[in-house]
N, C-alpha and C. Protein backbone atom coordinates (compact mmCIF):
# COMPACT_ATOMS: atom_id res chain seq x y z
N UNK A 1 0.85 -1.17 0.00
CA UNK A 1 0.00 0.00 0.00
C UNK A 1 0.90 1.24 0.00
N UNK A 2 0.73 2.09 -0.74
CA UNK A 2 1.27 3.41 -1.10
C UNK A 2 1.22 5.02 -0.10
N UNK A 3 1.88 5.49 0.19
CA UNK A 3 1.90 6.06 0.92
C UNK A 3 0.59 7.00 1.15
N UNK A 4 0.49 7.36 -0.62
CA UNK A 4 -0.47 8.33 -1.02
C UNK A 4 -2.20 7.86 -0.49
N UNK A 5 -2.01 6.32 -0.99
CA UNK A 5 -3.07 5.73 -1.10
C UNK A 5 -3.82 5.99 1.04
N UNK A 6 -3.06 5.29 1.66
CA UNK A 6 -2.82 5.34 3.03
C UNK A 6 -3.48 6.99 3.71
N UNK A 7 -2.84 7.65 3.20
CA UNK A 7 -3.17 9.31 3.39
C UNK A 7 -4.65 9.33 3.13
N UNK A 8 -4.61 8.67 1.66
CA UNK A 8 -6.66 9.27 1.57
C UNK A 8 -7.44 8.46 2.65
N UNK A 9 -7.14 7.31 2.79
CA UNK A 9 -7.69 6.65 4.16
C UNK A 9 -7.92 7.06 5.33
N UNK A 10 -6.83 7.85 5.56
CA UNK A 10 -6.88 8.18 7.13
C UNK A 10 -7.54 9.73 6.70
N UNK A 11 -7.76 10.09 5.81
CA UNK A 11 -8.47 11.38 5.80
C UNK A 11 -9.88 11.08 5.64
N UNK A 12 -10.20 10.02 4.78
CA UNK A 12 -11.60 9.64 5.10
C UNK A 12 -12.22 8.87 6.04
N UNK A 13 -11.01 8.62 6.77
CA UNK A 13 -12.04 8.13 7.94
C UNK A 13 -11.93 9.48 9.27
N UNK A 14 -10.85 10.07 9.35
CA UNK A 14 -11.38 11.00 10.32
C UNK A 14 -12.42 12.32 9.69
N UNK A 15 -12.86 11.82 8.54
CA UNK A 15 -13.88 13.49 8.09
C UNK A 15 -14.95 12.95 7.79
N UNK A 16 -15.60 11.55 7.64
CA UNK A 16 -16.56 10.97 7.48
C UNK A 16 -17.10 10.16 8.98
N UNK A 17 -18.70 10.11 8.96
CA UNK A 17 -18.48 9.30 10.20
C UNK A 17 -19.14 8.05 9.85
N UNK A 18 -19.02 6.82 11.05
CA UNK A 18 -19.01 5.39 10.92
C UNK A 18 -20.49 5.16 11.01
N UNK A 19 -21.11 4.01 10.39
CA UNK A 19 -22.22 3.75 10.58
C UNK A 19 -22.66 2.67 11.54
N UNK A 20 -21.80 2.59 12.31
CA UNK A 20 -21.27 1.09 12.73
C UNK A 20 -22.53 1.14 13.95
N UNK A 21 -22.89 2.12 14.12
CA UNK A 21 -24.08 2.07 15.77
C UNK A 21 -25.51 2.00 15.11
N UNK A 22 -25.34 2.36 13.81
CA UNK A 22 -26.69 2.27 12.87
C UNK A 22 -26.81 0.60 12.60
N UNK A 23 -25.68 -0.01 12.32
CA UNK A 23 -25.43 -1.53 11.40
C UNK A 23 -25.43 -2.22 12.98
N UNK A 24 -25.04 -1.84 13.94
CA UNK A 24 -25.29 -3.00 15.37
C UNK A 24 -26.84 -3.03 15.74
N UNK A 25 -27.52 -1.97 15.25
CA UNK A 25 -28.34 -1.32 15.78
C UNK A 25 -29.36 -2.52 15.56
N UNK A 26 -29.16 -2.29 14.10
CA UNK A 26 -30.22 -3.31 13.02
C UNK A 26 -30.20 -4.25 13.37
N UNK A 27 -28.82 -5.33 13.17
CA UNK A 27 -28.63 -6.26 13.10
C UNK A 27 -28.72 -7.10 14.60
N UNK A 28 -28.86 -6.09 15.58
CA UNK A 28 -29.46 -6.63 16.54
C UNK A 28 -30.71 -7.28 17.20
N UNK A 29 -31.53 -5.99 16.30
CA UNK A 29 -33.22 -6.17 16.31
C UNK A 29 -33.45 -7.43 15.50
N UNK A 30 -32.68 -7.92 14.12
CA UNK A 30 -33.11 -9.01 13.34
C UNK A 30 -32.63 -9.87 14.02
N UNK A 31 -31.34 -9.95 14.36
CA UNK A 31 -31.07 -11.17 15.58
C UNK A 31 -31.76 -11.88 16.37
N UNK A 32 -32.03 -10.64 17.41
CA UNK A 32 -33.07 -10.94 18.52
C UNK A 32 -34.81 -11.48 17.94
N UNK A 33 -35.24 -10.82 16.57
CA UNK A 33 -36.18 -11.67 16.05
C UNK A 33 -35.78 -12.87 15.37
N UNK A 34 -35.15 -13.07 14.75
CA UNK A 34 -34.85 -14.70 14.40
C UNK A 34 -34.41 -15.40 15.20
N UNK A 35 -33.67 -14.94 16.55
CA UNK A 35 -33.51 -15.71 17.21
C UNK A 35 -34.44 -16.66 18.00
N UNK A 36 -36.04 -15.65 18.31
CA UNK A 36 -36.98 -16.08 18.86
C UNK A 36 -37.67 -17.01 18.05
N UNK A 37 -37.78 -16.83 16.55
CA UNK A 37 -38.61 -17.60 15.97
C UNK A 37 -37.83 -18.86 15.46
N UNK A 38 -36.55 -18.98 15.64
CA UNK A 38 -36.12 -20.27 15.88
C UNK A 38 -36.33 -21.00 16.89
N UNK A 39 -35.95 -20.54 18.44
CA UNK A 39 -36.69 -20.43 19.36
C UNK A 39 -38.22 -21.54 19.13
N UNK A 40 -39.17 -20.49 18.87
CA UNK A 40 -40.37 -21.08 19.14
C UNK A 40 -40.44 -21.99 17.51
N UNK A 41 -39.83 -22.21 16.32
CA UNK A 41 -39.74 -23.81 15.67
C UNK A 41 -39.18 -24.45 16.65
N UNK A 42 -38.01 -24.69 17.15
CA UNK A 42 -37.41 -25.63 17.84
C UNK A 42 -38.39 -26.05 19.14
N UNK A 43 -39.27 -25.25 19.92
CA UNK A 43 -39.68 -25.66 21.13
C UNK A 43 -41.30 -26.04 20.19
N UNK A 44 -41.95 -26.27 18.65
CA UNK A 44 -42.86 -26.57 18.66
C UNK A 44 -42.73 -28.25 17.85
N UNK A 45 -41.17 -27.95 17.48
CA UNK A 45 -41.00 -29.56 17.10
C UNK A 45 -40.52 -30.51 18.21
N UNK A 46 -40.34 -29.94 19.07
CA UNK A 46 -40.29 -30.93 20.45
C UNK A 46 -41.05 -31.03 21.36
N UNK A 47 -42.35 -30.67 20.81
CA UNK A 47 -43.43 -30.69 21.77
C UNK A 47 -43.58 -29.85 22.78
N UNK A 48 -42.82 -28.83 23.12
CA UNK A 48 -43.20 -28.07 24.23
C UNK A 48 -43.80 -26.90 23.90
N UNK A 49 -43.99 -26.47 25.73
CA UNK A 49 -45.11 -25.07 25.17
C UNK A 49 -44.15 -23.82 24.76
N UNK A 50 -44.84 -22.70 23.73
CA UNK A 50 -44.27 -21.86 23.02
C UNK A 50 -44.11 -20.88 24.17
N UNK A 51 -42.71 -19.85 23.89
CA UNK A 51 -42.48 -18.63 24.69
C UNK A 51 -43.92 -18.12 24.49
N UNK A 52 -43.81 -17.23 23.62
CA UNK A 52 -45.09 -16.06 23.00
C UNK A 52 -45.72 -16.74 22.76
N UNK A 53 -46.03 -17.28 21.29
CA UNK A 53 -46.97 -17.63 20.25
C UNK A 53 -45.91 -19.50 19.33
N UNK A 54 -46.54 -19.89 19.06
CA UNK A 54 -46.09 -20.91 18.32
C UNK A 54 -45.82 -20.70 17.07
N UNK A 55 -45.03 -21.56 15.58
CA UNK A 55 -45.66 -21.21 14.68
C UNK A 55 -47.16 -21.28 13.61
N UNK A 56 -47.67 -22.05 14.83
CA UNK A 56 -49.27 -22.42 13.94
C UNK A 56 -49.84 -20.98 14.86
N UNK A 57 -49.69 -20.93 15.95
CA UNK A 57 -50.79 -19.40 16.56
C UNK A 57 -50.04 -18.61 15.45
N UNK A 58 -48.73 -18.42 15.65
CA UNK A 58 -48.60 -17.27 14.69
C UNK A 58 -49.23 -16.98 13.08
N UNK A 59 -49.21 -18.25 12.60
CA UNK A 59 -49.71 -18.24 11.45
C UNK A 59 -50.97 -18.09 11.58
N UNK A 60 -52.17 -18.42 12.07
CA UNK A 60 -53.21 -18.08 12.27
C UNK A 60 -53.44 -16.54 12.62
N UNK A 61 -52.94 -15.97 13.48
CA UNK A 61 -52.98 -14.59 13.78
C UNK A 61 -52.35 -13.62 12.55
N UNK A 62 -51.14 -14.20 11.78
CA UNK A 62 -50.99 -13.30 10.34
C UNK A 62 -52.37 -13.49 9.74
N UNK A 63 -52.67 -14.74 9.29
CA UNK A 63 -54.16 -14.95 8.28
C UNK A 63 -54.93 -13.59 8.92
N UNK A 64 -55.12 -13.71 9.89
CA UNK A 64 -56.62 -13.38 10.70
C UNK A 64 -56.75 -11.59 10.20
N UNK A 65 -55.13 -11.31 10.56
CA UNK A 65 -54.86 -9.86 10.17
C UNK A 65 -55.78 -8.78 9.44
N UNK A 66 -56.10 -9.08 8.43
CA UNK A 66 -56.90 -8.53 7.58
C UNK A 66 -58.19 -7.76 7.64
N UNK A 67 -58.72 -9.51 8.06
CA UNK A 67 -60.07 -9.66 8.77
C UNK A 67 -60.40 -8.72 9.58
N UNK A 68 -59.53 -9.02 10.93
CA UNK A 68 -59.56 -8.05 12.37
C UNK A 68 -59.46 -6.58 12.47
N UNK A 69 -58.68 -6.17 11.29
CA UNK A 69 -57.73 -5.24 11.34
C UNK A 69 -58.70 -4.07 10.45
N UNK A 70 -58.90 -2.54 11.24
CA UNK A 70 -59.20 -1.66 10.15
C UNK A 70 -58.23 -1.40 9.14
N UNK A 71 -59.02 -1.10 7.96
CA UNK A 71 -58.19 -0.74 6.04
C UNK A 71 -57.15 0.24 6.96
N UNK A 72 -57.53 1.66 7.68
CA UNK A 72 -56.83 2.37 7.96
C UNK A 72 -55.72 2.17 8.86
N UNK A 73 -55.72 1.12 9.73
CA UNK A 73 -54.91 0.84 10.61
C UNK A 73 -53.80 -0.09 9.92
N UNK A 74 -54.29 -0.45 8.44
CA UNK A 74 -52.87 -1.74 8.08
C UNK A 74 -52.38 -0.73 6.99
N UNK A 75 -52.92 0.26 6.61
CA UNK A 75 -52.07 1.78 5.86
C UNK A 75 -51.16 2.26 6.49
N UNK A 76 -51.60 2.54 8.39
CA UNK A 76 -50.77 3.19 8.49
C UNK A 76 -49.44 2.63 9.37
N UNK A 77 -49.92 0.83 9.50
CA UNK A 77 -48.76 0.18 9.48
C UNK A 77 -47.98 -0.24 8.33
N UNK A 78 -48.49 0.06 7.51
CA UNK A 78 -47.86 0.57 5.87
C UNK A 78 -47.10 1.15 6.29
N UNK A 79 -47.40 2.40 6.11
CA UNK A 79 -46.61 3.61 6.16
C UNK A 79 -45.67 3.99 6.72
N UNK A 80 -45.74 3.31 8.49
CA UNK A 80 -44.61 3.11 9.24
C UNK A 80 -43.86 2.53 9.16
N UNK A 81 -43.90 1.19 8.19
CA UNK A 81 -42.95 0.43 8.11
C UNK A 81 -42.07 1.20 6.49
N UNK A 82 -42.90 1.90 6.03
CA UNK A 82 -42.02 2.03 4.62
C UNK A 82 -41.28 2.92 5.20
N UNK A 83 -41.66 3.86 6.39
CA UNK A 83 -41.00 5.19 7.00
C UNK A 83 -39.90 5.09 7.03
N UNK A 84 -39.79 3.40 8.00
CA UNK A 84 -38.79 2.38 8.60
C UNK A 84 -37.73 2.49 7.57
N UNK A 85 -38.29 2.14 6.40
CA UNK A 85 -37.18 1.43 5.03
C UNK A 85 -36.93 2.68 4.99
N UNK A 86 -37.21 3.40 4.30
CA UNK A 86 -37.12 4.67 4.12
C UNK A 86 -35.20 5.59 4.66
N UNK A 87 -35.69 5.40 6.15
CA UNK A 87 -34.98 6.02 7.37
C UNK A 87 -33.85 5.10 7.37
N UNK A 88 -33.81 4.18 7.70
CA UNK A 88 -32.66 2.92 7.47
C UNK A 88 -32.06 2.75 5.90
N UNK A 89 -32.78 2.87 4.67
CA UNK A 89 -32.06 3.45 3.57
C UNK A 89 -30.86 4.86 3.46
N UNK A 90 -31.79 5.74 4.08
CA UNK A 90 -31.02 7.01 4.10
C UNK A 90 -30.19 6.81 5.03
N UNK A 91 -30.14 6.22 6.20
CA UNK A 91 -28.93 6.14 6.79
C UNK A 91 -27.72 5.79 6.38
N UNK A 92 -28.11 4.38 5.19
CA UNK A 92 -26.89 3.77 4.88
C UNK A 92 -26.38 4.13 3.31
N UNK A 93 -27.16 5.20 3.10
CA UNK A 93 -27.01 6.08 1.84
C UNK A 93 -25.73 7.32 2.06
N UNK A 94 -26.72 8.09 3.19
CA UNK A 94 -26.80 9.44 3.35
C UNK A 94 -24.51 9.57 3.33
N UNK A 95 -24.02 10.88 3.26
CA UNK A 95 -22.53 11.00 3.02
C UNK A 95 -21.98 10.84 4.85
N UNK A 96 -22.79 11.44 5.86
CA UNK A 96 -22.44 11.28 6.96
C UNK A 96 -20.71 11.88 7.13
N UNK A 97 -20.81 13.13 6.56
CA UNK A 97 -19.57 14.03 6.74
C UNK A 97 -19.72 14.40 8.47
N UNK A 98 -18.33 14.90 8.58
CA UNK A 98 -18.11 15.21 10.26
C UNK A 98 -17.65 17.09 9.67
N UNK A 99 -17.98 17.56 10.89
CA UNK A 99 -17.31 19.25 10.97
C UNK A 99 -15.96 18.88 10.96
N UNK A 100 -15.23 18.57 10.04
CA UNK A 100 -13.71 18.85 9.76
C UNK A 100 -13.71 18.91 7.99
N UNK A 101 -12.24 19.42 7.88
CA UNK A 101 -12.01 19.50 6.51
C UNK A 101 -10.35 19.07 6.10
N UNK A 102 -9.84 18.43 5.46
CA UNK A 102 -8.55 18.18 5.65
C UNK A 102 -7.70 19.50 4.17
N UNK A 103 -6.42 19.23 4.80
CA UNK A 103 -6.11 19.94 4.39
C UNK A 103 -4.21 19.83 3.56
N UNK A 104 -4.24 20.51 2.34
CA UNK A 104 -3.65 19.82 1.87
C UNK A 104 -1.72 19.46 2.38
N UNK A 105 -0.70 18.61 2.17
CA UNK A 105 0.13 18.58 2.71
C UNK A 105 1.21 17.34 2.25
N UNK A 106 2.18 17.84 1.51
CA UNK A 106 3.26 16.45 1.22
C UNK A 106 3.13 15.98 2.11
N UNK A 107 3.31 15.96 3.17
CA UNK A 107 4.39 14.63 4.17
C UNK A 107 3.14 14.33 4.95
N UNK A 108 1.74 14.59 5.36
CA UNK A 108 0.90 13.77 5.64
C UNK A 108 -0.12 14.25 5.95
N UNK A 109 -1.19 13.58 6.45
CA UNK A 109 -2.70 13.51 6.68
C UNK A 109 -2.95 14.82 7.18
N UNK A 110 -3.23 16.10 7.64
CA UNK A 110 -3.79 17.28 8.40
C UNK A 110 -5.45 16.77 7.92
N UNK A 111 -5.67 16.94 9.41
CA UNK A 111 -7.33 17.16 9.02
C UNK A 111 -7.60 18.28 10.26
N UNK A 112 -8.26 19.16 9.87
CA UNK A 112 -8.40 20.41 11.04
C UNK A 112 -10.16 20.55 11.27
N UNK A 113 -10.51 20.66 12.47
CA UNK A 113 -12.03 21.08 12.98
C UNK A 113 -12.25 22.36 12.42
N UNK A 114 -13.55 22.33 12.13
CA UNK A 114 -14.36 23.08 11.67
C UNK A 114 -14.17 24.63 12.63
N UNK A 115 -14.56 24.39 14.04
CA UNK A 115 -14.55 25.25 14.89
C UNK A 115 -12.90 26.12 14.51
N UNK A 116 -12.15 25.12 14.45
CA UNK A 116 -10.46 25.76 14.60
C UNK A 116 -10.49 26.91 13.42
N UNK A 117 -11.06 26.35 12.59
CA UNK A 117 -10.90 27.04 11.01
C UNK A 117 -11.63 28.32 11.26
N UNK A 118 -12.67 28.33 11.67
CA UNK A 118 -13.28 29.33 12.28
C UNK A 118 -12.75 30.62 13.50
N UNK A 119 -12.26 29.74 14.14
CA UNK A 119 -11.53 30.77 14.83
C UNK A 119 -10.23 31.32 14.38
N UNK A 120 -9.60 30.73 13.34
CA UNK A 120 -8.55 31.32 12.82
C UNK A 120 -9.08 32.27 11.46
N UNK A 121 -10.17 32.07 11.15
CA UNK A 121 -10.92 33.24 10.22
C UNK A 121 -11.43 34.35 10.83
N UNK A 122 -12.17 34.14 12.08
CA UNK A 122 -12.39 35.59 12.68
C UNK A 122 -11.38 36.14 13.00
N UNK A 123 -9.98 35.38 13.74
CA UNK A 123 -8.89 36.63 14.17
C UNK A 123 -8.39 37.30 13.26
N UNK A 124 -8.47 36.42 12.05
CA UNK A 124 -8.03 37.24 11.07
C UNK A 124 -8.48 38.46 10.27
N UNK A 125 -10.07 37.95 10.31
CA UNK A 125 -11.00 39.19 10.01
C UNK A 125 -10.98 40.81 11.17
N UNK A 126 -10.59 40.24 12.44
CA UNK A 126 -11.00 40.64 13.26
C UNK A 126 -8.90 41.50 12.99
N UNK A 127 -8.07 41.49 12.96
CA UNK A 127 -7.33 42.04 13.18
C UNK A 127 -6.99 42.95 11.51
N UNK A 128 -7.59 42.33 10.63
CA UNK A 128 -7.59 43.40 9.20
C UNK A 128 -9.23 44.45 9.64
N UNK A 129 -9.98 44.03 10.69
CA UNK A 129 -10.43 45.44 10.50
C UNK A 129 -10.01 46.25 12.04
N UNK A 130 -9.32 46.02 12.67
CA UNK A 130 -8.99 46.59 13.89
C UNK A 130 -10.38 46.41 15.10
N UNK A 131 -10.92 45.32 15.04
CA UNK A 131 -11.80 44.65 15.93
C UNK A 131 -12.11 43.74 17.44
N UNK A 132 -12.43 44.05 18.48
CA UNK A 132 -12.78 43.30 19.61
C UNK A 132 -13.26 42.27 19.15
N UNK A 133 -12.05 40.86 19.88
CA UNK A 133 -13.24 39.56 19.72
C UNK A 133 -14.33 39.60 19.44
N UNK A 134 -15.32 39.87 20.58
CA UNK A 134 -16.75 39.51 20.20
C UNK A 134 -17.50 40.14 18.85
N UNK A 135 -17.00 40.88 18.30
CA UNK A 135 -17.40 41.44 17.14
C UNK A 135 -17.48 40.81 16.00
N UNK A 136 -16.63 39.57 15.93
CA UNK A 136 -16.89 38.89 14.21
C UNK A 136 -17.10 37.45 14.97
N UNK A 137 -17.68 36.94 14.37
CA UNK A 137 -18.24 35.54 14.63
C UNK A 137 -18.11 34.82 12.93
N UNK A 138 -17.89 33.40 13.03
CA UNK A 138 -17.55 32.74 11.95
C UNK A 138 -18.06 31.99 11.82
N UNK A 139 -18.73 30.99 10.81
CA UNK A 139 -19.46 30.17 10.46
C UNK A 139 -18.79 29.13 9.77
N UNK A 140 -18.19 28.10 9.82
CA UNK A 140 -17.92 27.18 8.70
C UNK A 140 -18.81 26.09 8.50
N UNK A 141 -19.35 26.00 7.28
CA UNK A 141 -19.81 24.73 6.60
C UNK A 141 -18.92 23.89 6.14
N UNK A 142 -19.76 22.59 5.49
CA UNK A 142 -19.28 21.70 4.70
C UNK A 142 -18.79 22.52 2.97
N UNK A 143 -19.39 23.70 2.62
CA UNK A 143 -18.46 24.26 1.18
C UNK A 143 -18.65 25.76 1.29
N UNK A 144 -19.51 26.19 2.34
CA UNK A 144 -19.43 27.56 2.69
C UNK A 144 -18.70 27.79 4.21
N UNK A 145 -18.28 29.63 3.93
CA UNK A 145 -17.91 29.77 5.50
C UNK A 145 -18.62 31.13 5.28
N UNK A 146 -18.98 31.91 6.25
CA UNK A 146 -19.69 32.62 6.60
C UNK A 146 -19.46 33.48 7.92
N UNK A 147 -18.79 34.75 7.42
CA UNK A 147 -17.97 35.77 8.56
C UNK A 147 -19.03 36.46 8.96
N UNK A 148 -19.50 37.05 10.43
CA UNK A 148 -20.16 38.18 10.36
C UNK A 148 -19.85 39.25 10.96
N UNK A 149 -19.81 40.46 10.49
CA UNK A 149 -18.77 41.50 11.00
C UNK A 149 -19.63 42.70 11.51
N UNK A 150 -19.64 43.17 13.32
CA UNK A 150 -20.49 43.94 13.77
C UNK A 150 -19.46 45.14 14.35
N UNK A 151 -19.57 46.09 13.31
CA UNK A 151 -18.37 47.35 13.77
C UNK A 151 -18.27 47.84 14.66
N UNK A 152 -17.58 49.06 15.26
CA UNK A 152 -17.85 49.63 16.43
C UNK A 152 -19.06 50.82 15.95
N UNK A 153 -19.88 51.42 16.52
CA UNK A 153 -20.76 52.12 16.27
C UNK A 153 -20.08 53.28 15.74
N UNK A 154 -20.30 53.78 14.33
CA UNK A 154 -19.66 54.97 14.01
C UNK A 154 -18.45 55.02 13.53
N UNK A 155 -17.61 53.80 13.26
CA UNK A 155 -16.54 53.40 12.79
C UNK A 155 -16.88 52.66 11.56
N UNK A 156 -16.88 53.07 10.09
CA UNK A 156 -17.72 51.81 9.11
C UNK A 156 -16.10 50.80 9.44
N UNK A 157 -16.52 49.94 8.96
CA UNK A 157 -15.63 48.25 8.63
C UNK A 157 -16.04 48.19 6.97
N UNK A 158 -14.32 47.87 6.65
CA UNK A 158 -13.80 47.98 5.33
C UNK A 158 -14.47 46.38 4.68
N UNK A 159 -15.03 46.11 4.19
CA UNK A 159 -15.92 45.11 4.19
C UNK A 159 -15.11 44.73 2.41
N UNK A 160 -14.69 45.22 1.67
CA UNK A 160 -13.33 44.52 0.67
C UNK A 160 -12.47 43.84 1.31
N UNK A 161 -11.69 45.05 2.20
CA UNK A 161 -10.31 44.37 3.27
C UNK A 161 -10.80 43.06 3.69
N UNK A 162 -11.61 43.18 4.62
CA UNK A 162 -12.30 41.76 5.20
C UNK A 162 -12.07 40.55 4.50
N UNK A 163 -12.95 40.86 3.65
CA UNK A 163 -13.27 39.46 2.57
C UNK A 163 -11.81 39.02 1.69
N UNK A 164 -10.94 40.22 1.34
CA UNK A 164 -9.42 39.62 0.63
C UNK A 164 -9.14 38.98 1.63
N UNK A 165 -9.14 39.65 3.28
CA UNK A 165 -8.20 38.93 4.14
C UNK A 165 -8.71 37.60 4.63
N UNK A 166 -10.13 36.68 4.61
CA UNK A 166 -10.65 35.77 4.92
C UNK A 166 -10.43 34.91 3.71
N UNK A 167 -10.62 35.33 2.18
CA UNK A 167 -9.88 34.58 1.08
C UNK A 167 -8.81 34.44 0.69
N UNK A 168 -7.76 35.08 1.37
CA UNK A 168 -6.88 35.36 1.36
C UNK A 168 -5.99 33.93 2.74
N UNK A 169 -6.24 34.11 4.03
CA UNK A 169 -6.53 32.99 4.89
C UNK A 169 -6.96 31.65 4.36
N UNK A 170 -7.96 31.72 3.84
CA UNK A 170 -8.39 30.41 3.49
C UNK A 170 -7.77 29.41 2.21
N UNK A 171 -7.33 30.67 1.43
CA UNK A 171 -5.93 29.77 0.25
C UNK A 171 -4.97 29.37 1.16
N UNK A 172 -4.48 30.10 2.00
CA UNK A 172 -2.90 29.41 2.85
C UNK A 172 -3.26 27.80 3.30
N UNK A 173 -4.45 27.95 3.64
CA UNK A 173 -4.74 26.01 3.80
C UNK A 173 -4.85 24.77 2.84
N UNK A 174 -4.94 25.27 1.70
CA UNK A 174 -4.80 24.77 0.89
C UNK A 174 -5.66 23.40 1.28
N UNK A 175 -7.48 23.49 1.28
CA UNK A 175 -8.24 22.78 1.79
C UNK A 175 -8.51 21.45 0.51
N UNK A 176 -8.84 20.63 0.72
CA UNK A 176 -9.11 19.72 -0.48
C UNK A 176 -9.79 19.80 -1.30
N UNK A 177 -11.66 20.95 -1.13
CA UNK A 177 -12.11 21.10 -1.14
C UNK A 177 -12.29 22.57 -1.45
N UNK A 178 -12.88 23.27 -2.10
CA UNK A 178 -13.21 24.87 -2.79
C UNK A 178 -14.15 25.09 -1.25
N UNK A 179 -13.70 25.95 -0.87
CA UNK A 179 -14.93 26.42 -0.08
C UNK A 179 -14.95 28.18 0.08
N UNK A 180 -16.56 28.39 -0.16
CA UNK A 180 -16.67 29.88 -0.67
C UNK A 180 -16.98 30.53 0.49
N UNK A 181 -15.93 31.89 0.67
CA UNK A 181 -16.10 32.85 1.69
C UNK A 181 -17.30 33.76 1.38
N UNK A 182 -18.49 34.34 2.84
CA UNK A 182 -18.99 35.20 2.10
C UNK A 182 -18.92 36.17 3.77
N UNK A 183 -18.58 37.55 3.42
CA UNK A 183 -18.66 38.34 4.66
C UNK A 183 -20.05 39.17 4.48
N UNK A 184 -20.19 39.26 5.62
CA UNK A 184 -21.50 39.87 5.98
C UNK A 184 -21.22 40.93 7.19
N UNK A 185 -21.31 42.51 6.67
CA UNK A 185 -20.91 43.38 7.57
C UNK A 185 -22.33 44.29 8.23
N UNK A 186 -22.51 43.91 9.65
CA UNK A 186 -23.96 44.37 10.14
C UNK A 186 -23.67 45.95 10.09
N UNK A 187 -25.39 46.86 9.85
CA UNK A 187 -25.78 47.84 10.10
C UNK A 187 -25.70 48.26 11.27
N UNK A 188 -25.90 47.43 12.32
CA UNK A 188 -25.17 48.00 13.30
C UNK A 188 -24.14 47.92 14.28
N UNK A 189 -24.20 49.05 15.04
CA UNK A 189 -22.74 48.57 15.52
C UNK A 189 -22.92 48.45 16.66
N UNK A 190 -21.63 48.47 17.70
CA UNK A 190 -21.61 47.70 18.88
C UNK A 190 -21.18 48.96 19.64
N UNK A 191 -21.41 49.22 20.53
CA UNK A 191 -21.21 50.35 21.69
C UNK A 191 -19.86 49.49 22.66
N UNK A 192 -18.90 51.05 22.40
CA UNK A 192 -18.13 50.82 24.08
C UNK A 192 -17.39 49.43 23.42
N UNK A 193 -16.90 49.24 22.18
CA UNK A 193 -15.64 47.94 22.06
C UNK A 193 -14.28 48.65 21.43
């Protein structure tokens, strides 16, 4: 295995997450039902009495189903069960990305949190416009990031500067991934920072 090859591995597994509590999850519930209905074959070919139901009660009680059962009530055990498929499809579909983004690097794997990236975009925003911490707050997504910049009252904020210096930041990482800066400079401002 190749060095290169190795690298994309360990980057997709720390930026993707595992399905593994979804797949125990399942495969527990089918367990625990086949286990029973082996269970009750085995205890009805040896003559003894059934845990629950046997397989002749059971089969009688599927038949009966129909019969017993309101149209509306086997719709909307329809429905719950397709919900079921449905929800358990998309789970084992869905991309199941994590808040990180890796980032690029000869000699190996960097993968950096979302939050980190963020806080190294506001200081940066925050020291190209001459700003108090609490004043810019940062947003990173999965392909957007999203600065928001609240001036001092009566001081405008250079809202070009900003945005070169947050796109400007965000090339030095050289992310795997394009991700688009957008600054957003509020109307108002902040008293006393």
């Amino acid at each position: 295995m190749n060095a290169e090859r190795t690298k994309r591995r360990l980057i997709r597994r720390e930026t993707h997450s595992s399905r593994a509590a979804a797949s125990i999850a399942a495969a527990a519930v089918l367990a625990a039902g086949f286990l029973w209905l082996a269970s009750e074959a085995v205890l009805a070919l040896l003559g003894g009495n059934a845990l629950l139901a046997g397989p002749a009660q059971l089969g009688r009680w599927l038949a009966g189903i129909p019969a017993a059962t309101l149209p509306a009530g086997l719709m909307a055990a329809g429905a719950g069960m397709a919900l079921l498929g449905v929800l358990l499809l998309g789970t084992a579909l869905r991309a199941g990305h994590l808040p990180r983004h890796a980032l690029d690097s000869e000699r190996s794997a960097i993968v950096a949190d979302d939050d980190v990236i963020a806080a190294a975009l506001s200081a940066r925003a925050r020291r190209t416009a001459g700003l108090a911490p609490g004043q810019v707050t940062t947003t990173v997504g999965h392909r957007s990031v999203h600065v928001r910049v609240r001036p001092t009252s009566g001081l405008p904020a250079d809202g070009a500067a900003i945005s070169a210096a947050v796109a400007s930041e965000l090339a030095s990482y050289a992310m795997d991934r394009r991700i688009a800066p957008r600054v957003t400079i509020s109307r108002e401002g902040v008293l006393g920072q």
